[in-house]
ModelCIF file with pLDDT and N, C-alpha, C, O atoms, coordinates in Angstrom:
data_MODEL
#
_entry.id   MODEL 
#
_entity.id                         1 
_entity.type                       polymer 
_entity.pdbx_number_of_molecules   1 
#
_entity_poly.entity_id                      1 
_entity_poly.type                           'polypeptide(L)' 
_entity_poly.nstd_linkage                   no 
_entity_poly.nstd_monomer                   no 
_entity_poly.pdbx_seq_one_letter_code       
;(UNK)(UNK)(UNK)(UNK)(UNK)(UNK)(UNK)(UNK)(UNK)(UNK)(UNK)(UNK)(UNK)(UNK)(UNK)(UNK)
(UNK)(UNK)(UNK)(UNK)(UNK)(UNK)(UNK)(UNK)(UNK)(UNK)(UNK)(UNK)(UNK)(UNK)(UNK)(UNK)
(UNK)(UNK)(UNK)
;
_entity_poly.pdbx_seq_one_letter_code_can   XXXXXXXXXXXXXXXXXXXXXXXXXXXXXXXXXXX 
_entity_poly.pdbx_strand_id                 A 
#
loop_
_entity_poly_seq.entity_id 
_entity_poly_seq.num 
_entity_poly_seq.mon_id 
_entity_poly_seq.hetero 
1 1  UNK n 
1 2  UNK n 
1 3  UNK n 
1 4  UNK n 
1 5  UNK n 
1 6  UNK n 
1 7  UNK n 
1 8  UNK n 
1 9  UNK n 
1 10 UNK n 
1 11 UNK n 
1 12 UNK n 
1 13 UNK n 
1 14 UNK n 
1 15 UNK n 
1 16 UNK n 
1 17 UNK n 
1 18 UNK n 
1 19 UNK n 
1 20 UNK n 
1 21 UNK n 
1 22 UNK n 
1 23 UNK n 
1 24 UNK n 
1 25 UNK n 
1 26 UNK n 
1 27 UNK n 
1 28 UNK n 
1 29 UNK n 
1 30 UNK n 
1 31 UNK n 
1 32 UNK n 
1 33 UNK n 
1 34 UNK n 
1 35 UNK n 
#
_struct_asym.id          A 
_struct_asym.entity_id   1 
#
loop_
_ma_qa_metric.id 
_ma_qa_metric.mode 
_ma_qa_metric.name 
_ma_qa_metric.software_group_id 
_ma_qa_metric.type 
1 global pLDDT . pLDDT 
2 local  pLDDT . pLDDT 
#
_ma_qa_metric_global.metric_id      1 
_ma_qa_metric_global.metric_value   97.83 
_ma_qa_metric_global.model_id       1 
_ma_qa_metric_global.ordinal_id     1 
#
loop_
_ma_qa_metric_local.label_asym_id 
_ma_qa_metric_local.label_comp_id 
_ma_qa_metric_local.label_seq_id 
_ma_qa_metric_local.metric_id 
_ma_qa_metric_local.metric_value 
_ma_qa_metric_local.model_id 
_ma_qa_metric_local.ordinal_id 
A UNK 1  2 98.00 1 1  
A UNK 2  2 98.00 1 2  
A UNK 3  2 98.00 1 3  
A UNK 4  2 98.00 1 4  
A UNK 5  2 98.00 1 5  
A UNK 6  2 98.00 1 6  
A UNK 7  2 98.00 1 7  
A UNK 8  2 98.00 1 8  
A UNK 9  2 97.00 1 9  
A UNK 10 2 97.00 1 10 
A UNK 11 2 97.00 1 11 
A UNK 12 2 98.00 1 12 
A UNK 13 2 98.00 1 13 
A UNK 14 2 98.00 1 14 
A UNK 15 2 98.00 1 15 
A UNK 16 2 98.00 1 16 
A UNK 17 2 98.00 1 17 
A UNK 18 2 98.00 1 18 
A UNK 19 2 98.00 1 19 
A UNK 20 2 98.00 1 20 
A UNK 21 2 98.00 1 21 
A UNK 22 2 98.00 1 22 
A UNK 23 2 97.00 1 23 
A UNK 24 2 98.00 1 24 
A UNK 25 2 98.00 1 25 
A UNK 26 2 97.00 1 26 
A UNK 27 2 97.00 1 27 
A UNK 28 2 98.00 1 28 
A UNK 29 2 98.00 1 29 
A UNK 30 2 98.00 1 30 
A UNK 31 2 98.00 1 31 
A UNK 32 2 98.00 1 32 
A UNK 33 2 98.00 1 33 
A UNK 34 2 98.00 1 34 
A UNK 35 2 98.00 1 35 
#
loop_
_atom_site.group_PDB 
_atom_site.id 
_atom_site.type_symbol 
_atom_site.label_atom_id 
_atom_site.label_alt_id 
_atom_site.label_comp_id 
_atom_site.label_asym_id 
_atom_site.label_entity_id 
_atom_site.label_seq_id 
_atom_site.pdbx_PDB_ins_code 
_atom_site.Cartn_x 
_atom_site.Cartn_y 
_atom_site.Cartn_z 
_atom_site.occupancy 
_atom_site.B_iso_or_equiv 
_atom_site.pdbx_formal_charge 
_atom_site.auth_seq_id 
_atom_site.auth_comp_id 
_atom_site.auth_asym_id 
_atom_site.auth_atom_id 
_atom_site.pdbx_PDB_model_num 
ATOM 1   N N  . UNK A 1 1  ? 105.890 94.379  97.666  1.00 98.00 ? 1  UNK A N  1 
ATOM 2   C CA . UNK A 1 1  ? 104.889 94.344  96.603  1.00 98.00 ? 1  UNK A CA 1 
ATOM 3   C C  . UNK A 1 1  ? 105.353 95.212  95.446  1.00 98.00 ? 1  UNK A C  1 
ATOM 4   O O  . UNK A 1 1  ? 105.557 96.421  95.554  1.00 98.00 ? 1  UNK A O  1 
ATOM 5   N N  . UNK A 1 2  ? 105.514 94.468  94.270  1.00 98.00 ? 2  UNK A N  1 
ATOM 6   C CA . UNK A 1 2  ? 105.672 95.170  93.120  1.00 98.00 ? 2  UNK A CA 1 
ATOM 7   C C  . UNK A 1 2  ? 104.735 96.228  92.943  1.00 98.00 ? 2  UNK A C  1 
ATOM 8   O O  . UNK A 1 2  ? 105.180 97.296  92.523  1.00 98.00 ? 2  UNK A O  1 
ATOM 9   N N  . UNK A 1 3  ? 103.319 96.110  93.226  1.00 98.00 ? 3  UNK A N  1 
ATOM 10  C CA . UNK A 1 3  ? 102.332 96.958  92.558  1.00 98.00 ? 3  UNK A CA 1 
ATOM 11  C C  . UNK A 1 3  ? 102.068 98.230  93.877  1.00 98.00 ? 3  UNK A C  1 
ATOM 12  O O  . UNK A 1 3  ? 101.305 99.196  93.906  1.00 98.00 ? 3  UNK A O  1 
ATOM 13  N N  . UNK A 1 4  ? 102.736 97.882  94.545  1.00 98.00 ? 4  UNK A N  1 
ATOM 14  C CA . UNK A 1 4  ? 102.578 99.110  95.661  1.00 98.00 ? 4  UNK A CA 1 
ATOM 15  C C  . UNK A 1 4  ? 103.350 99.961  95.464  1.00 98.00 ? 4  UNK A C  1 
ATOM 16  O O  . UNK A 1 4  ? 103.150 101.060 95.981  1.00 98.00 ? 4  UNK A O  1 
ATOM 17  N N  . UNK A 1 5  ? 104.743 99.690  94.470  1.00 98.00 ? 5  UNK A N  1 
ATOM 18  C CA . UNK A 1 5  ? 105.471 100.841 94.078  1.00 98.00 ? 5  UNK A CA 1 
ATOM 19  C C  . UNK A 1 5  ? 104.961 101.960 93.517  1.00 98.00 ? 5  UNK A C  1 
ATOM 20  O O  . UNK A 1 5  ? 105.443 103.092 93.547  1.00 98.00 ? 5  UNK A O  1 
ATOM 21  N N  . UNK A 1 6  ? 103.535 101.431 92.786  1.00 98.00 ? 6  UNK A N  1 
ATOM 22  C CA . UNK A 1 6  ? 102.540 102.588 91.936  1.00 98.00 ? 6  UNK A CA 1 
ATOM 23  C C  . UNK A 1 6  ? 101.922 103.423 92.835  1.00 98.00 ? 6  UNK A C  1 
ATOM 24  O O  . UNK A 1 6  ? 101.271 104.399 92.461  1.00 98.00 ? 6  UNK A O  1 
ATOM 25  N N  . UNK A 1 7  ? 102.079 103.103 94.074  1.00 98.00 ? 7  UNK A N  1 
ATOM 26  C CA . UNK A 1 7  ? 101.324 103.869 95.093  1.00 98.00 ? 7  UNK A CA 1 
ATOM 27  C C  . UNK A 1 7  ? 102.584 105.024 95.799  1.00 98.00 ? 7  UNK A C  1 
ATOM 28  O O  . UNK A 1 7  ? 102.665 106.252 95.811  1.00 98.00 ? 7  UNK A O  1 
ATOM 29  N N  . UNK A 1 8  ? 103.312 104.095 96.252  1.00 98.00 ? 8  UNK A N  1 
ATOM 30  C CA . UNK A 1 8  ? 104.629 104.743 96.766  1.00 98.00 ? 8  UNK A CA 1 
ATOM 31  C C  . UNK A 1 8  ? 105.727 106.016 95.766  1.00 98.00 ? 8  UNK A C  1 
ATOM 32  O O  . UNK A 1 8  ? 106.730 106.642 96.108  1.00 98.00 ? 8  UNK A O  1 
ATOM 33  N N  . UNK A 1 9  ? 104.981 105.980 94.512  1.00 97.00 ? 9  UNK A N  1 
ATOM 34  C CA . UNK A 1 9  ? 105.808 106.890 93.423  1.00 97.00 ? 9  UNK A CA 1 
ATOM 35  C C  . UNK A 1 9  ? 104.823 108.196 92.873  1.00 97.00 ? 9  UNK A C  1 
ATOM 36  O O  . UNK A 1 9  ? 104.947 109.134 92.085  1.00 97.00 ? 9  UNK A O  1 
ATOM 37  N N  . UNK A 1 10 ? 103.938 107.738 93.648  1.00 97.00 ? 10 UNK A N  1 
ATOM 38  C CA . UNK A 1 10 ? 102.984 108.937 93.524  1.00 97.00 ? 10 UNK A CA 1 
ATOM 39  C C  . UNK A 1 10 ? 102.718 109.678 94.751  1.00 97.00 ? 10 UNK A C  1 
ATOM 40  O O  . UNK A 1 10 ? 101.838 110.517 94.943  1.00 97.00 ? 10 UNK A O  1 
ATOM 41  N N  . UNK A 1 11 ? 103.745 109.178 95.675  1.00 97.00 ? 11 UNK A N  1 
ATOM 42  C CA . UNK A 1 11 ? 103.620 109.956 96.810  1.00 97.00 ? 11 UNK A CA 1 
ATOM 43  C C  . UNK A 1 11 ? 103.124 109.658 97.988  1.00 97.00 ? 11 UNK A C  1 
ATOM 44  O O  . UNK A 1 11 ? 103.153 110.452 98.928  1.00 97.00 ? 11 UNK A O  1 
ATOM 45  N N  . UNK A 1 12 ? 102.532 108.277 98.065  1.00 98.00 ? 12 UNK A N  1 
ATOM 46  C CA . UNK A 1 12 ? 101.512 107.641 99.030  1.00 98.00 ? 12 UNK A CA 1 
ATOM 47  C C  . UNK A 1 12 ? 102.519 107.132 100.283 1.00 98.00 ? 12 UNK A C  1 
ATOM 48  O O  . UNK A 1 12 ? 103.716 106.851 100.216 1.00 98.00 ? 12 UNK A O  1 
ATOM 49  N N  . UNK A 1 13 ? 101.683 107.114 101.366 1.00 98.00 ? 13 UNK A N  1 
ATOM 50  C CA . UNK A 1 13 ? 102.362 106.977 102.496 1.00 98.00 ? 13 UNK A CA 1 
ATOM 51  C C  . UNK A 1 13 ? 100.895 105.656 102.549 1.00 98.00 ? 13 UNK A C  1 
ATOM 52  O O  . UNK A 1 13 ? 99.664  105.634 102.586 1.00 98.00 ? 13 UNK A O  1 
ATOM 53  N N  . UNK A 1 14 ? 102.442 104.416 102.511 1.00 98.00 ? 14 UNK A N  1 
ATOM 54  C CA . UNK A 1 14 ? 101.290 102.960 102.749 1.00 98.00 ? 14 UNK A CA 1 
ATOM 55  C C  . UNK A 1 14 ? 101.654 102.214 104.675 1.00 98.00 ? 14 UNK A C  1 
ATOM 56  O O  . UNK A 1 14 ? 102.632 101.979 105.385 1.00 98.00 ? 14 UNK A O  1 
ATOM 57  N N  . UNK A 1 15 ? 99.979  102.103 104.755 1.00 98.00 ? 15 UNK A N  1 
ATOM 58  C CA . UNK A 1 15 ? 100.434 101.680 106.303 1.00 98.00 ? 15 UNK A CA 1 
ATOM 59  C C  . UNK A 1 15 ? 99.859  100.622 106.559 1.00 98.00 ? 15 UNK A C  1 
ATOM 60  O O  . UNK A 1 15 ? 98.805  100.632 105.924 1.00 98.00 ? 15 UNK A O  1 
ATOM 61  N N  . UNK A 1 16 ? 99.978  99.487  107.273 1.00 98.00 ? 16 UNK A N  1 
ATOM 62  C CA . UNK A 1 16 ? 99.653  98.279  107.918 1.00 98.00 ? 16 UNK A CA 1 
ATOM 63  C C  . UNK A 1 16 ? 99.346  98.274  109.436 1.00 98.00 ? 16 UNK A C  1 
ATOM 64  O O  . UNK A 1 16 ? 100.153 98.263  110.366 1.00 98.00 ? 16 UNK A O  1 
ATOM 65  N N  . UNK A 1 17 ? 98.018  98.284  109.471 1.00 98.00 ? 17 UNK A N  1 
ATOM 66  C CA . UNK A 1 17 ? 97.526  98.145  111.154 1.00 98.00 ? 17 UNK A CA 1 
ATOM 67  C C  . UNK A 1 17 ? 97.694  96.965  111.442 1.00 98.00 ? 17 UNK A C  1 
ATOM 68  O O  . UNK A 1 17 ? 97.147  96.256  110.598 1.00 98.00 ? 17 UNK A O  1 
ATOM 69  N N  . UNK A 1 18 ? 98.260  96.311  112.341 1.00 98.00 ? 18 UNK A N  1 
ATOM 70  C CA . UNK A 1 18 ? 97.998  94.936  113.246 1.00 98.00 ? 18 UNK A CA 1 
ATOM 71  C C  . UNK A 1 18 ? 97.103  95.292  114.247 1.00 98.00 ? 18 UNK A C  1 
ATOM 72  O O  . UNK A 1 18 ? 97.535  95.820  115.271 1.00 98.00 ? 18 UNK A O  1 
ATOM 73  N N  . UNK A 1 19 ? 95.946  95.084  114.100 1.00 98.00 ? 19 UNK A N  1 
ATOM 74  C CA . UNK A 1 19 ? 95.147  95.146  115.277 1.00 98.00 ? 19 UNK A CA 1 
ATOM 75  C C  . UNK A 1 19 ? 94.759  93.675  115.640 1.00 98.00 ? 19 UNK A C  1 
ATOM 76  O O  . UNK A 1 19 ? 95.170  92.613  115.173 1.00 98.00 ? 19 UNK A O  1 
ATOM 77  N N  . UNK A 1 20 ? 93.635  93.998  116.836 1.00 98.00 ? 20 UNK A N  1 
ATOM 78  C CA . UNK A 1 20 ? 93.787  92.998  117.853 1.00 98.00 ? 20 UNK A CA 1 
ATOM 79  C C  . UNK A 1 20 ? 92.621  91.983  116.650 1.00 98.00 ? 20 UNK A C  1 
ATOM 80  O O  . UNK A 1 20 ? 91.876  92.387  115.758 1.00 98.00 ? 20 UNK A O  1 
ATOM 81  N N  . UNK A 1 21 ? 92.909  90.610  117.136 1.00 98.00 ? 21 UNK A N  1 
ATOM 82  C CA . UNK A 1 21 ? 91.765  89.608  116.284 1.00 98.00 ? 21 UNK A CA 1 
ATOM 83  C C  . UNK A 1 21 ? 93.052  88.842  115.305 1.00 98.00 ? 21 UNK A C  1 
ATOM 84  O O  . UNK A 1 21 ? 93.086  87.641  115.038 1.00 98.00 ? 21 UNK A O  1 
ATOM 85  N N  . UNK A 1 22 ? 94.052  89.859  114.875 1.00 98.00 ? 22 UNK A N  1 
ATOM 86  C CA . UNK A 1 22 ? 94.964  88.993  114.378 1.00 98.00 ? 22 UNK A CA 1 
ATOM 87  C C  . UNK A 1 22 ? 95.907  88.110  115.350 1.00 98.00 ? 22 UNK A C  1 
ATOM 88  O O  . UNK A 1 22 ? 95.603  87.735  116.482 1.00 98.00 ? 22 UNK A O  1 
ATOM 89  N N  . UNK A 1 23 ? 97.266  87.826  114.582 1.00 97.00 ? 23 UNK A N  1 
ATOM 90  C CA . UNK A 1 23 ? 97.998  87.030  115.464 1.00 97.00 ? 23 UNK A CA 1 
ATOM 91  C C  . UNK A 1 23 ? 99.677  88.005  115.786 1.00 97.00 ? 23 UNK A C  1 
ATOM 92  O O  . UNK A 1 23 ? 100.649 87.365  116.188 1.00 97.00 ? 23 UNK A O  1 
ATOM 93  N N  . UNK A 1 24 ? 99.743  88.953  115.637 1.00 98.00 ? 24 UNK A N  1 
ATOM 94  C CA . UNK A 1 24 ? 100.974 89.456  115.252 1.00 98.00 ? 24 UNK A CA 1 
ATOM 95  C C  . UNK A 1 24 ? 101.472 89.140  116.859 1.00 98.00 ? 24 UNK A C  1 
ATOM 96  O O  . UNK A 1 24 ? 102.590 88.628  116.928 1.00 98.00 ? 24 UNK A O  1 
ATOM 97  N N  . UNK A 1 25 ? 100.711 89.407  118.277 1.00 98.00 ? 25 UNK A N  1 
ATOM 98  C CA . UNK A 1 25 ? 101.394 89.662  119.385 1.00 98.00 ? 25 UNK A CA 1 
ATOM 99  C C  . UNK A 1 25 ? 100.784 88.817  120.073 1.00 98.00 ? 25 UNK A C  1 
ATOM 100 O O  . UNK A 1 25 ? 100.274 89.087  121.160 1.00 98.00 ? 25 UNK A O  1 
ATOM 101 N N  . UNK A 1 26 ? 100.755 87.528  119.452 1.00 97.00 ? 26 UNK A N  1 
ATOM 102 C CA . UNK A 1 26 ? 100.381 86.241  120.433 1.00 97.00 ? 26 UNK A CA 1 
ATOM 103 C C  . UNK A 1 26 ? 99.041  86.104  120.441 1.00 97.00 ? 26 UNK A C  1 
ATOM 104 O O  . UNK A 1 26 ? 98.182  86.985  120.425 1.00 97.00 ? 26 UNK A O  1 
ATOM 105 N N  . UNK A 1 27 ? 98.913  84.807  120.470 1.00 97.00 ? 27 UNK A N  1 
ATOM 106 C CA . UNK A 1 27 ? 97.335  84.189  121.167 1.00 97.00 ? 27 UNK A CA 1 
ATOM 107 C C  . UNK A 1 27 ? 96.344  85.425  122.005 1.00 97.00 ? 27 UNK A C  1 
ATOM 108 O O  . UNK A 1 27 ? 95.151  85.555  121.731 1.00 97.00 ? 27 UNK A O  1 
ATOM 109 N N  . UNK A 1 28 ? 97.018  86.249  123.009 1.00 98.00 ? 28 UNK A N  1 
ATOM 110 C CA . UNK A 1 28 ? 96.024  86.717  123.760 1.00 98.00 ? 28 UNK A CA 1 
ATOM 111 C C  . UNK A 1 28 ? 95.820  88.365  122.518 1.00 98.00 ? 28 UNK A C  1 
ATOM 112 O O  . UNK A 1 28 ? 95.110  89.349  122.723 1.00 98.00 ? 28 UNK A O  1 
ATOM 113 N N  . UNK A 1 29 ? 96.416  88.182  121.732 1.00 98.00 ? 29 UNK A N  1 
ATOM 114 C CA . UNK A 1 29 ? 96.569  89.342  120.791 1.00 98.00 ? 29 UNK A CA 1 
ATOM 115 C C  . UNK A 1 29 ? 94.825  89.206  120.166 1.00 98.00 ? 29 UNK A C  1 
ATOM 116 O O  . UNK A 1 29 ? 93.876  89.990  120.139 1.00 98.00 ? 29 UNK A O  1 
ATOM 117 N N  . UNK A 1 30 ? 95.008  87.984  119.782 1.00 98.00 ? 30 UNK A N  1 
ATOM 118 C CA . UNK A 1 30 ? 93.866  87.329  118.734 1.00 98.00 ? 30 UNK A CA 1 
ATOM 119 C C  . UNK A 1 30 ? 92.615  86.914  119.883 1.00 98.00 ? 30 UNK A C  1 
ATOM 120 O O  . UNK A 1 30 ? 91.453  86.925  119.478 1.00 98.00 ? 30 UNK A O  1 
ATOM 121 N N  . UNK A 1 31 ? 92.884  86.583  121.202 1.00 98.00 ? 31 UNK A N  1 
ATOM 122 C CA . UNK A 1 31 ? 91.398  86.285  122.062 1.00 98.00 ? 31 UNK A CA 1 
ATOM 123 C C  . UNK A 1 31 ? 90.957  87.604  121.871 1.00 98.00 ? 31 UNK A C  1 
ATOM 124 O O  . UNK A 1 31 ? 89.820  87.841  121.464 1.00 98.00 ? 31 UNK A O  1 
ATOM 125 N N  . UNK A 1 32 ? 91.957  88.674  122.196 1.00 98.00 ? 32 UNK A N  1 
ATOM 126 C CA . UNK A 1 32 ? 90.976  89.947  122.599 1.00 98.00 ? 32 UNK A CA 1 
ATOM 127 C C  . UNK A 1 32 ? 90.530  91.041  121.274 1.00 98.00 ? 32 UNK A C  1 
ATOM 128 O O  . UNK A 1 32 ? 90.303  92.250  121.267 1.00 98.00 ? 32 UNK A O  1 
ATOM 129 N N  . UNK A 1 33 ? 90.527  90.042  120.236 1.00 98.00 ? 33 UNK A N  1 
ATOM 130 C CA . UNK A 1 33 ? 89.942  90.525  118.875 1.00 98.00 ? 33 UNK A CA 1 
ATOM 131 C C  . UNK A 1 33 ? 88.833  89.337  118.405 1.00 98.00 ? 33 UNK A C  1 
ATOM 132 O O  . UNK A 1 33 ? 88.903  88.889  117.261 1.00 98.00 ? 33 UNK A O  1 
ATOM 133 N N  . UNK A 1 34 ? 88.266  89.070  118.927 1.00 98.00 ? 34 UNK A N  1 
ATOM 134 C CA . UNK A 1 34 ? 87.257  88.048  118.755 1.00 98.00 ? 34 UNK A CA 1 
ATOM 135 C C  . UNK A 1 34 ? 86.085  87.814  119.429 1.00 98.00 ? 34 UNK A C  1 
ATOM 136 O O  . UNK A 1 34 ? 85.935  88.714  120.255 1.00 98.00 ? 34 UNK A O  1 
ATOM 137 N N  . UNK A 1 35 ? 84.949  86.812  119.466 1.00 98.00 ? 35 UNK A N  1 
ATOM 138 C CA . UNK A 1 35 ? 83.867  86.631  120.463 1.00 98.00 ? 35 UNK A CA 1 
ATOM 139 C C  . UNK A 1 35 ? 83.542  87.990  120.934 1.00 98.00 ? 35 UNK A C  1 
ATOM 140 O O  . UNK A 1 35 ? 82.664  88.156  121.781 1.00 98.00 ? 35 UNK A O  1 
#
C-alpha cells in the first residue's frame, strides 16, 4: 500500500490479524469463525 507508507514513516508498527471466520487456514479456519 502506497498510503501505508504515511503510517510506516511516522513510525507506526502496521499489523494484520487473520483470525478465525476468515479463510487464511482453510475451510475449518472460517467454520470456527462463524454461526
Amino acid at each position: 500500500s502506497v498510503a501505508r507508507l504515511s503510517l510506516l514513516q511516522r513510525g507506526f508498527v502496521y499489523a494484520v490479524a487473520h483470525v478465525r471466520g476468515g479463510g487464511e487456514l482453510g475451510r475449518a479456519w472460517y467454520d470456527h469463525g462463524k454461526l
